[in-house]
Each structure stands twice: as structure tokens, then as C-alpha cells.
PDB file of N, CA and C in Angstrom:
ATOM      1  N   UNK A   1       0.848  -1.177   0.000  1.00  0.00           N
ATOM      2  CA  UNK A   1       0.000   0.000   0.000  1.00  0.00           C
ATOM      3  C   UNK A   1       0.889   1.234   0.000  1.00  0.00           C
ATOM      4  N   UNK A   2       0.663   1.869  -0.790  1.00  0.00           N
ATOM      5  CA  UNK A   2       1.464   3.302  -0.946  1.00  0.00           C
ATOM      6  C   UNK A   2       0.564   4.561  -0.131  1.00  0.00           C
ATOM      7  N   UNK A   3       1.485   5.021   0.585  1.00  0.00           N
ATOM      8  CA  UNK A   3       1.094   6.462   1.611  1.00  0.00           C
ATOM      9  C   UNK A   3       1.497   7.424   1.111  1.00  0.00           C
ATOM     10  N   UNK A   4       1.080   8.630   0.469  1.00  0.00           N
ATOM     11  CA  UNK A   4       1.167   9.521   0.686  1.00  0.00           C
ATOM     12  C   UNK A   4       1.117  10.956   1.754  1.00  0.00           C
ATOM     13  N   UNK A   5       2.073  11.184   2.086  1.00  0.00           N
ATOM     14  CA  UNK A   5       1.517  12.478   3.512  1.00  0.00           C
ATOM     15  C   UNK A   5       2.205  13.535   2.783  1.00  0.00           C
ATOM     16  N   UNK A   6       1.495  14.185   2.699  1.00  0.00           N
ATOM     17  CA  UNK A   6       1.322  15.878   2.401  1.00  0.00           C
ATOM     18  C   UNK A   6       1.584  16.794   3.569  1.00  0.00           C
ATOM     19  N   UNK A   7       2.102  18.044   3.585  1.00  0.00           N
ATOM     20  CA  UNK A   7       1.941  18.821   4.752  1.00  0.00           C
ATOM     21  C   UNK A   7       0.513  19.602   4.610  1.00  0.00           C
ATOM     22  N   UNK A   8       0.173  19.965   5.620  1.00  0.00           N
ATOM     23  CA  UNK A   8      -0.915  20.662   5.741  1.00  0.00           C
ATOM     24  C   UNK A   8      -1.242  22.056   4.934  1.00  0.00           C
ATOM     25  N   UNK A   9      -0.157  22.424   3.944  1.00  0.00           N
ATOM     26  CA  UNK A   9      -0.217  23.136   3.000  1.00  0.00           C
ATOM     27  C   UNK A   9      -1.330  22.934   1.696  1.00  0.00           C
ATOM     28  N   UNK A  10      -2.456  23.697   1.605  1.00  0.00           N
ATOM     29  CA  UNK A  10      -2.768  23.400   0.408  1.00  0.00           C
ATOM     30  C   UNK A  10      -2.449  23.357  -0.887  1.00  0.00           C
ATOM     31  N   UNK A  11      -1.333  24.008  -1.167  1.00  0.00           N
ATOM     32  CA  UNK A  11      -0.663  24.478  -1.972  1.00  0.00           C
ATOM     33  C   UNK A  11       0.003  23.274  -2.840  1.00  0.00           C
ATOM     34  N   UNK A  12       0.535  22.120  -1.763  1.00  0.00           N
ATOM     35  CA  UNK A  12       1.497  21.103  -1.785  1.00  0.00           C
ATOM     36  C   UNK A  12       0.625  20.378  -2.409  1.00  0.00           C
ATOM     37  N   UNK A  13      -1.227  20.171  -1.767  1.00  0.00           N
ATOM     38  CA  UNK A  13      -1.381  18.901  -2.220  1.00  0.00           C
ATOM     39  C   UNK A  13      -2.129  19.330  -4.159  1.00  0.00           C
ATOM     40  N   UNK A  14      -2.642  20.561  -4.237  1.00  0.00           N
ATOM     41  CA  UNK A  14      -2.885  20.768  -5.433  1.00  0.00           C
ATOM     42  C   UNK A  14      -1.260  20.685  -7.031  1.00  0.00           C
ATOM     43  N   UNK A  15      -0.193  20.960  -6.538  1.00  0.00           N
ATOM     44  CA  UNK A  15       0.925  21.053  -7.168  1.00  0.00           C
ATOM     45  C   UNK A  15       0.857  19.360  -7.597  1.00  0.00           C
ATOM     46  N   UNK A  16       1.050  18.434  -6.242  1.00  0.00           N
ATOM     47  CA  UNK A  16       0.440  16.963  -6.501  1.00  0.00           C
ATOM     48  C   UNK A  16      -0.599  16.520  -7.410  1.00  0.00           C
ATOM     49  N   UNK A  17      -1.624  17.103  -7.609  1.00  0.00           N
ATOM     50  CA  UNK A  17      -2.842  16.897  -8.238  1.00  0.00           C
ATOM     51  C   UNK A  17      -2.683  17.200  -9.944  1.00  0.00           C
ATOM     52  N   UNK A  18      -1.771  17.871  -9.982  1.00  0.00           N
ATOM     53  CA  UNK A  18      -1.388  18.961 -11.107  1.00  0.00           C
ATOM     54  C   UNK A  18      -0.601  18.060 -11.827  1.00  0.00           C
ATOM     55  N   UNK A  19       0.622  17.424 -11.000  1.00  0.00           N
ATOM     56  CA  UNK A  19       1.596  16.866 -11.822  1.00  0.00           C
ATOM     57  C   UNK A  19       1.074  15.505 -11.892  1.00  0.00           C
ATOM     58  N   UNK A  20       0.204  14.561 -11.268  1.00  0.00           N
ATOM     59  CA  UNK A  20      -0.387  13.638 -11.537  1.00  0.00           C
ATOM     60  C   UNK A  20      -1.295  13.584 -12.592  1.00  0.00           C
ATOM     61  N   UNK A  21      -2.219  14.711 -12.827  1.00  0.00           N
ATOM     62  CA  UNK A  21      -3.641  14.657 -13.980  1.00  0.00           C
ATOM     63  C   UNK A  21      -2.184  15.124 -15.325  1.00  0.00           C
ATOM     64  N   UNK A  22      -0.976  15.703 -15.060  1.00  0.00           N
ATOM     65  CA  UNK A  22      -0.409  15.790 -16.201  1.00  0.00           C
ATOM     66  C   UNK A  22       0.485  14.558 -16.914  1.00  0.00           C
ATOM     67  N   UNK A  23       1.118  13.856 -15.866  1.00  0.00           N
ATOM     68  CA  UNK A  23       1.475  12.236 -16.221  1.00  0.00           C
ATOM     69  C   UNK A  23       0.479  11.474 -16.479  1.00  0.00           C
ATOM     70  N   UNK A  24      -1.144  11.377 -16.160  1.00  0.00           N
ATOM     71  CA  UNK A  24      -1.472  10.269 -16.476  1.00  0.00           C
ATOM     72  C   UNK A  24      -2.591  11.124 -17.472  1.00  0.00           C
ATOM     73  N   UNK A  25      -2.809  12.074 -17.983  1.00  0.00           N
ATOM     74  CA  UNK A  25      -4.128  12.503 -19.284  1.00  0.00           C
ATOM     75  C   UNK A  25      -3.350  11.745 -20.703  1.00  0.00           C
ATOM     76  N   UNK A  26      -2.098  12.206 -20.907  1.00  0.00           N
ATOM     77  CA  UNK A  26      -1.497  11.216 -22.557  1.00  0.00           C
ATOM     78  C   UNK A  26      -1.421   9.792 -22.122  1.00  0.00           C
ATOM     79  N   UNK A  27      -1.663   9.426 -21.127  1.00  0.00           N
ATOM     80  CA  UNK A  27      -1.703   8.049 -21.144  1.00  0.00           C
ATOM     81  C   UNK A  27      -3.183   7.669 -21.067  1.00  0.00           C
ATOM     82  N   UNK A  28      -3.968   8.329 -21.023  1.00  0.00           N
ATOM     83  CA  UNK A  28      -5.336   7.791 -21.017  1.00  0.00           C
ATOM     84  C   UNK A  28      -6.027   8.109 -22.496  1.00  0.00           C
ATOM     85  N   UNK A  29      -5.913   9.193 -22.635  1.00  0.00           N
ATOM     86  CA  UNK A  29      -6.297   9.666 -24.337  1.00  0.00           C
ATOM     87  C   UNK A  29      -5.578   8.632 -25.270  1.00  0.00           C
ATOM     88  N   UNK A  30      -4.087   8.382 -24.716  1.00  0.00           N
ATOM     89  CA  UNK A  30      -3.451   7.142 -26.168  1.00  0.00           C
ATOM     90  C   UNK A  30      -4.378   5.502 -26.068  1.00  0.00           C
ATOM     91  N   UNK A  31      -5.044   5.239 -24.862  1.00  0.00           N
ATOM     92  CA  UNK A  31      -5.336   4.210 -24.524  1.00  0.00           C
ATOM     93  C   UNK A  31      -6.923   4.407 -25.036  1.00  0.00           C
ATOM     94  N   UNK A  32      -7.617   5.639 -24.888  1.00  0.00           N
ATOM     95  CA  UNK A  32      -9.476   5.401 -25.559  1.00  0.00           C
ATOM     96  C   UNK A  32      -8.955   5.483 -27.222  1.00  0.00           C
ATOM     97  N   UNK A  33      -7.723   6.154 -27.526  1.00  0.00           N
ATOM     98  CA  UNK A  33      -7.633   6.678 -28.939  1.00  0.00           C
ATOM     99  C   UNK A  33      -7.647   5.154 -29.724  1.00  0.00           C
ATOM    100  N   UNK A  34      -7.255   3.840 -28.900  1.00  0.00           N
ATOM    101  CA  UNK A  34      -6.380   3.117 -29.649  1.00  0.00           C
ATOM    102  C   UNK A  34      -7.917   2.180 -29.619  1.00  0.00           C
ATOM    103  N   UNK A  35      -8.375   1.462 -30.912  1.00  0.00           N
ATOM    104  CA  UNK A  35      -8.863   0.874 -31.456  1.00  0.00           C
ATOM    105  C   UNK A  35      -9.153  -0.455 -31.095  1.00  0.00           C
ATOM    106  N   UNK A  36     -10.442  -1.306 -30.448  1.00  0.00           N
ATOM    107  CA  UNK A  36     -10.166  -2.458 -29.628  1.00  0.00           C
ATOM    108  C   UNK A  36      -9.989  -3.285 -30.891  1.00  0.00           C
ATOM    109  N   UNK A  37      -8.933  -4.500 -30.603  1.00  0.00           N
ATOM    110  CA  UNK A  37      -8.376  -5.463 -31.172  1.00  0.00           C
ATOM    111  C   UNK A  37     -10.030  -6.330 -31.909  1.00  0.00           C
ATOM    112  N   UNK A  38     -10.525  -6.715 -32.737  1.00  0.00           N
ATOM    113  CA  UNK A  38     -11.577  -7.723 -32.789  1.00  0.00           C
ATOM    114  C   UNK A  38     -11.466  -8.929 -33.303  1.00  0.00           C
ATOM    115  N   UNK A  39      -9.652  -9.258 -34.246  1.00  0.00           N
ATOM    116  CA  UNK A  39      -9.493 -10.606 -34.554  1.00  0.00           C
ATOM    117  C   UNK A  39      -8.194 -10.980 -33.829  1.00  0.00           C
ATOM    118  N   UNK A  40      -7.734 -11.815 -34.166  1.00  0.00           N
ATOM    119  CA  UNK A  40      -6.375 -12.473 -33.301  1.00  0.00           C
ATOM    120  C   UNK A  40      -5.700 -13.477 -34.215  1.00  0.00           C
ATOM    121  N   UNK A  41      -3.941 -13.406 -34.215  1.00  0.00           N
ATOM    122  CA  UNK A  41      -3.853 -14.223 -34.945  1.00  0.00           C
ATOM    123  C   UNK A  41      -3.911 -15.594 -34.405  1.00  0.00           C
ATOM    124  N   UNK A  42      -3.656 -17.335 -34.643  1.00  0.00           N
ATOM    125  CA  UNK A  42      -3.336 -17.992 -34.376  1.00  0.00           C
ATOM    126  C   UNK A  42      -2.574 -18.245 -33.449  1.00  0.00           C
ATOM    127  N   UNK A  43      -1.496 -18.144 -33.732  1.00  0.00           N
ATOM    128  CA  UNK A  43      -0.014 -17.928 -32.643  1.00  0.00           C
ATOM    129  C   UNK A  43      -0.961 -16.868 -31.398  1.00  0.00           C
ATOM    130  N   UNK A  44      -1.825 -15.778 -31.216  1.00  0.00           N
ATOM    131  CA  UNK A  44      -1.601 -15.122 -30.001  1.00  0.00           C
ATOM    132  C   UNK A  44      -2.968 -16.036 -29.618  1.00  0.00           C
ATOM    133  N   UNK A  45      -3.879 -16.749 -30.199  1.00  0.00           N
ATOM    134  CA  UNK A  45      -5.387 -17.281 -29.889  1.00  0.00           C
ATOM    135  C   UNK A  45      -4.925 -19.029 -28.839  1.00  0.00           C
ATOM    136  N   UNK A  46      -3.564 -19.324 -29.672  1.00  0.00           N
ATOM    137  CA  UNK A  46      -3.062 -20.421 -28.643  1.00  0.00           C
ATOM    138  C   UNK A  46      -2.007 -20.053 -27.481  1.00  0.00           C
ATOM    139  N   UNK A  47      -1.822 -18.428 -27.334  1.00  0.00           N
ATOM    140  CA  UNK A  47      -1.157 -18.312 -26.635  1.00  0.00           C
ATOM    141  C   UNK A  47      -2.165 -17.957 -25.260  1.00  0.00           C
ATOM    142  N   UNK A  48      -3.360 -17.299 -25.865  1.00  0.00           N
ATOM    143  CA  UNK A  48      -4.418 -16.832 -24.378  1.00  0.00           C
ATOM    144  C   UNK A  48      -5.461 -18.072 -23.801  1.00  0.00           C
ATOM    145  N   UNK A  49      -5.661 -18.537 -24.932  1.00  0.00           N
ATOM    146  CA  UNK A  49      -7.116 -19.586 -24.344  1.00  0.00           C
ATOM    147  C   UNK A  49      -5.925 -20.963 -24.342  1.00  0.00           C
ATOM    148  N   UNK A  50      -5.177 -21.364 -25.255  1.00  0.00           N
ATOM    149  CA  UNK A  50      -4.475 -22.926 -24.992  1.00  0.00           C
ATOM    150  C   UNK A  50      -4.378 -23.758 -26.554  1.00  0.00           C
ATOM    151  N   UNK A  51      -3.230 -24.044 -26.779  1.00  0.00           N
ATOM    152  CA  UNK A  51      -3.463 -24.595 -28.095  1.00  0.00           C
ATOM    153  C   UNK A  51      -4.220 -26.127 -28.042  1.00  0.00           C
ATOM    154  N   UNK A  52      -4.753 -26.930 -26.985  1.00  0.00           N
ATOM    155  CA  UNK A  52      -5.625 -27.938 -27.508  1.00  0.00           C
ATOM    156  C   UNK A  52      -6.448 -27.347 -27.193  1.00  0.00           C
ATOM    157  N   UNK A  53      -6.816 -26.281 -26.819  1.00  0.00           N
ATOM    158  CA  UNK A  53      -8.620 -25.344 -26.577  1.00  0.00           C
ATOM    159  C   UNK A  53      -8.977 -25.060 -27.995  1.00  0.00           C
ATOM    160  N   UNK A  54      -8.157 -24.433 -28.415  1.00  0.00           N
ATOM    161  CA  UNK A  54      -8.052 -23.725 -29.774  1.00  0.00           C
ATOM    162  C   UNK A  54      -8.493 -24.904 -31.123  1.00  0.00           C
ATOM    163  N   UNK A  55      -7.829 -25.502 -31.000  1.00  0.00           N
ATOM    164  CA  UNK A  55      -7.309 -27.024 -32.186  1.00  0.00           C
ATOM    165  C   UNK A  55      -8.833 -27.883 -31.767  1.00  0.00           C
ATOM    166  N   UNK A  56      -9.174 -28.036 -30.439  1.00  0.00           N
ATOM    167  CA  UNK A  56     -10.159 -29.021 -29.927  1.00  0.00           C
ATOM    168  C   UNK A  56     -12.222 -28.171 -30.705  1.00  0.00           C
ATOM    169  N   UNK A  57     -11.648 -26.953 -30.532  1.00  0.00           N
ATOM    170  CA  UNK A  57     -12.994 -25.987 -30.843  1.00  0.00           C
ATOM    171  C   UNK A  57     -13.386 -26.101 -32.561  1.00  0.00           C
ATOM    172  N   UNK A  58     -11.675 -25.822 -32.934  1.00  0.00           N
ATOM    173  CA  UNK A  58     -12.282 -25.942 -34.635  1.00  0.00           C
ATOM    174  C   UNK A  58     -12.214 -27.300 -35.177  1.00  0.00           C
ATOM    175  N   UNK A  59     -12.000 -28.687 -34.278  1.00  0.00           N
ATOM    176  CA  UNK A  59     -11.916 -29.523 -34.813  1.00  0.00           C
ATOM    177  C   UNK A  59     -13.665 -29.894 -34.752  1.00  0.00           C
ATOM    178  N   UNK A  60     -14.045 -29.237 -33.454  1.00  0.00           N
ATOM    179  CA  UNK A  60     -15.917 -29.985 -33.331  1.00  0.00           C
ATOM    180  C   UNK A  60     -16.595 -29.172 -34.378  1.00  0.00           C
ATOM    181  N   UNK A  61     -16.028 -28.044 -34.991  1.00  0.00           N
ATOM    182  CA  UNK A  61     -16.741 -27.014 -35.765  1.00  0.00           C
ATOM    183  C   UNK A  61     -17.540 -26.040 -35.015  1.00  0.00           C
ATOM    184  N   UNK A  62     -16.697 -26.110 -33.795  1.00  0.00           N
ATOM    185  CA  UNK A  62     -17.858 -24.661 -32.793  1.00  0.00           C
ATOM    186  C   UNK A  62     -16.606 -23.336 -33.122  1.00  0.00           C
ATOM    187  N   UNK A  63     -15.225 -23.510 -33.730  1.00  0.00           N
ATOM    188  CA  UNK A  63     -14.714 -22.364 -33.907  1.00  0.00           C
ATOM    189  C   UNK A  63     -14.290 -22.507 -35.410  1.00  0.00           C
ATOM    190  N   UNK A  64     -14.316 -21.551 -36.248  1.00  0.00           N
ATOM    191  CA  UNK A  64     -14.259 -21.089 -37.890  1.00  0.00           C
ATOM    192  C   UNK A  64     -13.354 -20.047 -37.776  1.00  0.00           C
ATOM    193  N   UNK A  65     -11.950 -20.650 -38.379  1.00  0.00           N
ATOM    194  CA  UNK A  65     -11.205 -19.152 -38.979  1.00  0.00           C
ATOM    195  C   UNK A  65     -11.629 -18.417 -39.555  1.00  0.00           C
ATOM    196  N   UNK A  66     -11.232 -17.096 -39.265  1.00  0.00           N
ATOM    197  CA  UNK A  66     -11.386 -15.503 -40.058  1.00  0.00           C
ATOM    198  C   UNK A  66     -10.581 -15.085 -40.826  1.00  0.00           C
ATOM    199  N   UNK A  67     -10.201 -15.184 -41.681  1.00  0.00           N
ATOM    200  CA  UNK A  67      -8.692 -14.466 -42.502  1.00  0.00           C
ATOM    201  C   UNK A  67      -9.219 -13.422 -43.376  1.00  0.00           C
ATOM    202  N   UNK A  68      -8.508 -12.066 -42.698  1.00  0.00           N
ATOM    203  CA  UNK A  68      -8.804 -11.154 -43.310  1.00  0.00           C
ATOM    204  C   UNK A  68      -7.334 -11.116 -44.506  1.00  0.00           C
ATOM    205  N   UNK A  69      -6.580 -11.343 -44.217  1.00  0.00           N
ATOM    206  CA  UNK A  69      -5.264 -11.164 -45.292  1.00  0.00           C
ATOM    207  C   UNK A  69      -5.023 -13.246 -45.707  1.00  0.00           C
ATOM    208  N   UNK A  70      -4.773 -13.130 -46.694  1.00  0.00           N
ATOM    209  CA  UNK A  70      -5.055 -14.436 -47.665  1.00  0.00           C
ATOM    210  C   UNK A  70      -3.387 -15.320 -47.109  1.00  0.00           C
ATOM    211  N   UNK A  71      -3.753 -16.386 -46.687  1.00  0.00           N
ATOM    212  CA  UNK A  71      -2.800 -17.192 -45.930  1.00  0.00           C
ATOM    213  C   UNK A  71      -2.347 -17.153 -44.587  1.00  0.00           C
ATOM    214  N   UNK A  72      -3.188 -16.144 -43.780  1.00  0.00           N
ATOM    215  CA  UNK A  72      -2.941 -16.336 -42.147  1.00  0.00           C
ATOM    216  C   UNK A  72      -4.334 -16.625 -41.768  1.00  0.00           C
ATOM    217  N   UNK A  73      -4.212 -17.446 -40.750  1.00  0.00           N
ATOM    218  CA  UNK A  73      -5.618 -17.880 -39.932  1.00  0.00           C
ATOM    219  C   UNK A  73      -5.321 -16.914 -39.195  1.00  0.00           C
ATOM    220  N   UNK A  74      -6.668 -16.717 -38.985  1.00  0.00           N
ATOM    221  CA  UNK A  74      -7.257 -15.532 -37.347  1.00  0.00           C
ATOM    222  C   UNK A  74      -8.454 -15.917 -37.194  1.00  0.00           C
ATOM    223  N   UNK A  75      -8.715 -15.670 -35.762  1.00  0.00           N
ATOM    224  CA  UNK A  75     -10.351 -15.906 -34.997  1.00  0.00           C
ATOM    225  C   UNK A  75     -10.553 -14.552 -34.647  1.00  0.00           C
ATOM    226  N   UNK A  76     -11.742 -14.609 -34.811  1.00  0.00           N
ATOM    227  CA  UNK A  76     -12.704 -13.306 -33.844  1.00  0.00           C
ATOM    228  C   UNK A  76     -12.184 -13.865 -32.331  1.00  0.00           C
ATOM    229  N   UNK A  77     -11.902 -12.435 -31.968  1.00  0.00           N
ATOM    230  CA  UNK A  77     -11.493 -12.640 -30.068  1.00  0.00           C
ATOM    231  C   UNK A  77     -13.177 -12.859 -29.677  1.00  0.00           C
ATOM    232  N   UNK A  78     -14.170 -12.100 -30.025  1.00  0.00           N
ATOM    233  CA  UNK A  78     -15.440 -12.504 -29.604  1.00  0.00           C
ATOM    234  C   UNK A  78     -15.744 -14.327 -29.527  1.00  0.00           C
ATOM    235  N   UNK A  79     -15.137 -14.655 -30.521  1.00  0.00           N
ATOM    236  CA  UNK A  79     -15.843 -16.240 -30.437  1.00  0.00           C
ATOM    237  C   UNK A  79     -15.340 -17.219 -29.611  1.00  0.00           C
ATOM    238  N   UNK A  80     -13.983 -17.066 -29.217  1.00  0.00           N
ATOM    239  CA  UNK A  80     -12.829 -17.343 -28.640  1.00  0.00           C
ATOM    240  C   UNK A  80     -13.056 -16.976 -26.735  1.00  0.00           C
ATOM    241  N   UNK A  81     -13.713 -15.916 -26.907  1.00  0.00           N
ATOM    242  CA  UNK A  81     -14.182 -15.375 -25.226  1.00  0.00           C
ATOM    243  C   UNK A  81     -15.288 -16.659 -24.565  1.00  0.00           C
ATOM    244  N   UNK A  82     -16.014 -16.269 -26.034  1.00  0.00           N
ATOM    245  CA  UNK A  82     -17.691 -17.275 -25.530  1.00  0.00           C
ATOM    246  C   UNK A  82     -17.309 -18.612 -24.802  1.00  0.00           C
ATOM    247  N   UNK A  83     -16.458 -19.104 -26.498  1.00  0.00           N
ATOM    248  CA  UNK A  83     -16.111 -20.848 -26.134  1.00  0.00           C
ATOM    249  C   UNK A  83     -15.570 -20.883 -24.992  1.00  0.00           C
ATOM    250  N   UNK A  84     -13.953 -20.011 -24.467  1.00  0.00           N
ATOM    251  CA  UNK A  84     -13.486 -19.968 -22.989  1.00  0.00           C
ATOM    252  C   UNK A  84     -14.067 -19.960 -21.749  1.00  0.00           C
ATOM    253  N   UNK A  85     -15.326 -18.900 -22.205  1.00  0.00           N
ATOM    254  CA  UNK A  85     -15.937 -18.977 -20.785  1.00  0.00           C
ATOM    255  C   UNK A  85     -17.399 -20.388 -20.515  1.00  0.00           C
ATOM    256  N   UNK A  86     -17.470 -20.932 -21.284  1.00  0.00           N
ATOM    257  CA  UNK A  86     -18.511 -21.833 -21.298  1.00  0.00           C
ATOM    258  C   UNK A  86     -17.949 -23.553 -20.416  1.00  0.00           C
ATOM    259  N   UNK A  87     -19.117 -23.709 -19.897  1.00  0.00           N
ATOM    260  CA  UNK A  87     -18.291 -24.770 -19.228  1.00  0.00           C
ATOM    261  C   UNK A  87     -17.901 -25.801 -20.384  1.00  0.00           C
ATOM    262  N   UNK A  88     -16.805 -26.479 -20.464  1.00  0.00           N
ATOM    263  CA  UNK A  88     -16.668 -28.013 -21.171  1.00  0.00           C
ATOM    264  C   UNK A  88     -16.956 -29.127 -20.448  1.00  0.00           C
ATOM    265  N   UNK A  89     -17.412 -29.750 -21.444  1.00  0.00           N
ATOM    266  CA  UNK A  89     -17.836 -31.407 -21.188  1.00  0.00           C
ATOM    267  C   UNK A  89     -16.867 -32.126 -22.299  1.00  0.00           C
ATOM    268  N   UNK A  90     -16.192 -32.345 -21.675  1.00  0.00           N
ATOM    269  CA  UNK A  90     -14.898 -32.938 -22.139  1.00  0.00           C
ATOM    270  C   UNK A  90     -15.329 -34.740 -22.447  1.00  0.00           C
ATOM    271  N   UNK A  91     -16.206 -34.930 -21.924  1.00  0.00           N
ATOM    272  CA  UNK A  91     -16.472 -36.411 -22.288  1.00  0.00           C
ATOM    273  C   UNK A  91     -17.585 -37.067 -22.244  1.00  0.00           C
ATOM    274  N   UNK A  92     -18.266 -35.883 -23.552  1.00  0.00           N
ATOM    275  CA  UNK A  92     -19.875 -36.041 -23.913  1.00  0.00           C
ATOM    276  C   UNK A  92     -19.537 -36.557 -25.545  1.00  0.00           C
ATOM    277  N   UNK A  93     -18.272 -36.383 -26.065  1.00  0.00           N
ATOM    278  CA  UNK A  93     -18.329 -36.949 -27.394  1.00  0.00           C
ATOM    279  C   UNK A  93     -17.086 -38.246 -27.112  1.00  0.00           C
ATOM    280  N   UNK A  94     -16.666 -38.848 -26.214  1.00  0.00           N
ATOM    281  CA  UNK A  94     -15.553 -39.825 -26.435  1.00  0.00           C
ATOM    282  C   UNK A  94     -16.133 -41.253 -25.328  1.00  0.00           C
ATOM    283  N   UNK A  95     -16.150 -42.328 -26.542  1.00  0.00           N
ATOM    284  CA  UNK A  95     -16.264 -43.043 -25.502  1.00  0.00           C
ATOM    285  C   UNK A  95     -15.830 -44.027 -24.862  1.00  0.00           C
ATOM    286  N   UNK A  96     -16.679 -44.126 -23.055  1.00  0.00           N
ATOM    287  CA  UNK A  96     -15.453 -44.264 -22.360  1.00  0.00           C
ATOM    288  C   UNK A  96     -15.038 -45.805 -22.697  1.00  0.00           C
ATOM    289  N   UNK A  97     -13.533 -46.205 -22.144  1.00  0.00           N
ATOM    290  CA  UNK A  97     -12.864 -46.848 -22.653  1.00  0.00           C
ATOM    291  C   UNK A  97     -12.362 -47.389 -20.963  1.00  0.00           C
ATOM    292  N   UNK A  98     -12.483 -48.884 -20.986  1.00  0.00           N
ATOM    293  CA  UNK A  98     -12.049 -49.605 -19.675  1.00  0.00           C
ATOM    294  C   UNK A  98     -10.576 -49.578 -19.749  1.00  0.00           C
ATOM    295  N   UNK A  99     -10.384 -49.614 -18.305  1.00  0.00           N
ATOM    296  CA  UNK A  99      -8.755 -50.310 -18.103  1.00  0.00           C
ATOM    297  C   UNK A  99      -8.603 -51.591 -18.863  1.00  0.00           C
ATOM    298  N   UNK A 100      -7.363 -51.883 -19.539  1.00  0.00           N
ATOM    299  CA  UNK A 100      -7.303 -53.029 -20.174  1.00  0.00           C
ATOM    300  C   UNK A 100      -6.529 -53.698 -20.404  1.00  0.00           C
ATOM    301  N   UNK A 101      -5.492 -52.707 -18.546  1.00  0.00           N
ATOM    302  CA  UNK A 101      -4.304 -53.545 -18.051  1.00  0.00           C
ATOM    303  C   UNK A 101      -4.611 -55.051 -17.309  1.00  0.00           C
ATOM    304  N   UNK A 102      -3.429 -55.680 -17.506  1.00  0.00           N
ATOM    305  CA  UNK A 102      -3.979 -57.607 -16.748  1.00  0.00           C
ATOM    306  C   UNK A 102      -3.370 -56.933 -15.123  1.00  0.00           C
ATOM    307  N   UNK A 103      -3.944 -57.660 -14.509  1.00  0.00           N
ATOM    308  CA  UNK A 103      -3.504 -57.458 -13.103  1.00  0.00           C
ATOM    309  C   UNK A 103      -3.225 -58.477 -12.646  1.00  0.00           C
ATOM    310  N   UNK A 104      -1.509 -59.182 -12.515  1.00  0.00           N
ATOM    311  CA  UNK A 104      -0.785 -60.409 -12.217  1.00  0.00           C
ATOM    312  C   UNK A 104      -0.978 -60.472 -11.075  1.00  0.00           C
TER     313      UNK A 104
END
């Protein structure tokens, strides 16, 4: 936790106020200015959700590449959020399979 103590000068704590709203306004204007991301390539889509998340989604056909430029795959980050946050049932399509070690 960071403390700040000021003296009882008003003077001190507005000069504070001053040089703070002036370090952090270009950092907030560059951050609304900047454009939200809406596709992703490959390489960064297995780097956030998991590359068998990724590989496992477009193999059932619940995720479809986007390629806006001709020879790179990309996903919508929207479709990629949904599938992540949804629960999985990891073993509603495989079936199950006994032990089918001998036990000497």
C-alpha cells in the first residue's frame, strides 16, 4: 500500500494533483484513442485460451477461422471469449474406454 503524507499546506497537495492529472491525461487519451483489437492471430489465440482449446474448438466445428489477409488464420477474439468462458464437457463426445491392463 502506498502512503502519501502531504503537509498541511494546500498548496502542496494541489501542485500533486497537477503533476499527476499531467502524467497520467497522454496516457489515457493514447489508450481510448487506440482501437479495440476484434481478430487475433493464431499464434496469439493459442497463446491466451491454450493450443488444444483452440485445435479441440475448430476440430468440433464450434470455432471457424477468419482471414482477413489471404494465408494467415485468425479468430474473432469474440468467439474465442464465448467458447473460454462456457463450461466443457470434455467427455460427452468420447467413448469411455475400460482399463485393459492384466492385473498379475
Amino acid at each position: 500500500m502506498v502512503q502519501i503524507i502531504l503537509d498541511e499546506d494546500r498548496g502542496a497537495y494541489e501542485a500533486f494533483i497537477t503533476k499527476l492529472t499531467d502524467a497520467l491525461a497522454p496516457k489515457l487519451v493514447a489508450m481510448m484513442k487506440k482501437t479495440p483489437q476484434t481478430v487475433c492471430s493464431q499464434r496469439e489465440a493459442y497463446r491466451r485460451y491454450g493450443t488444444g482449446n483452440v485445435r479441440r474448438w475448430v476440430k468440433e466445428g464450434r470455432l471457424k477461422p477468419f482471414a482477413k489477409r489471404p494465408g494467415k488464420i485468425e479468430y474473432k477474439i469474440s468467439d474465442l471469449k464465448t467458447l473460454f468462458n462456457q463450461q466443457q464437457d470434455y467427455f460427452s463426445s468420447y467413448v469411455h474406454v475400460q482399463n485393459t491392463k492384466k492385473h498379475i
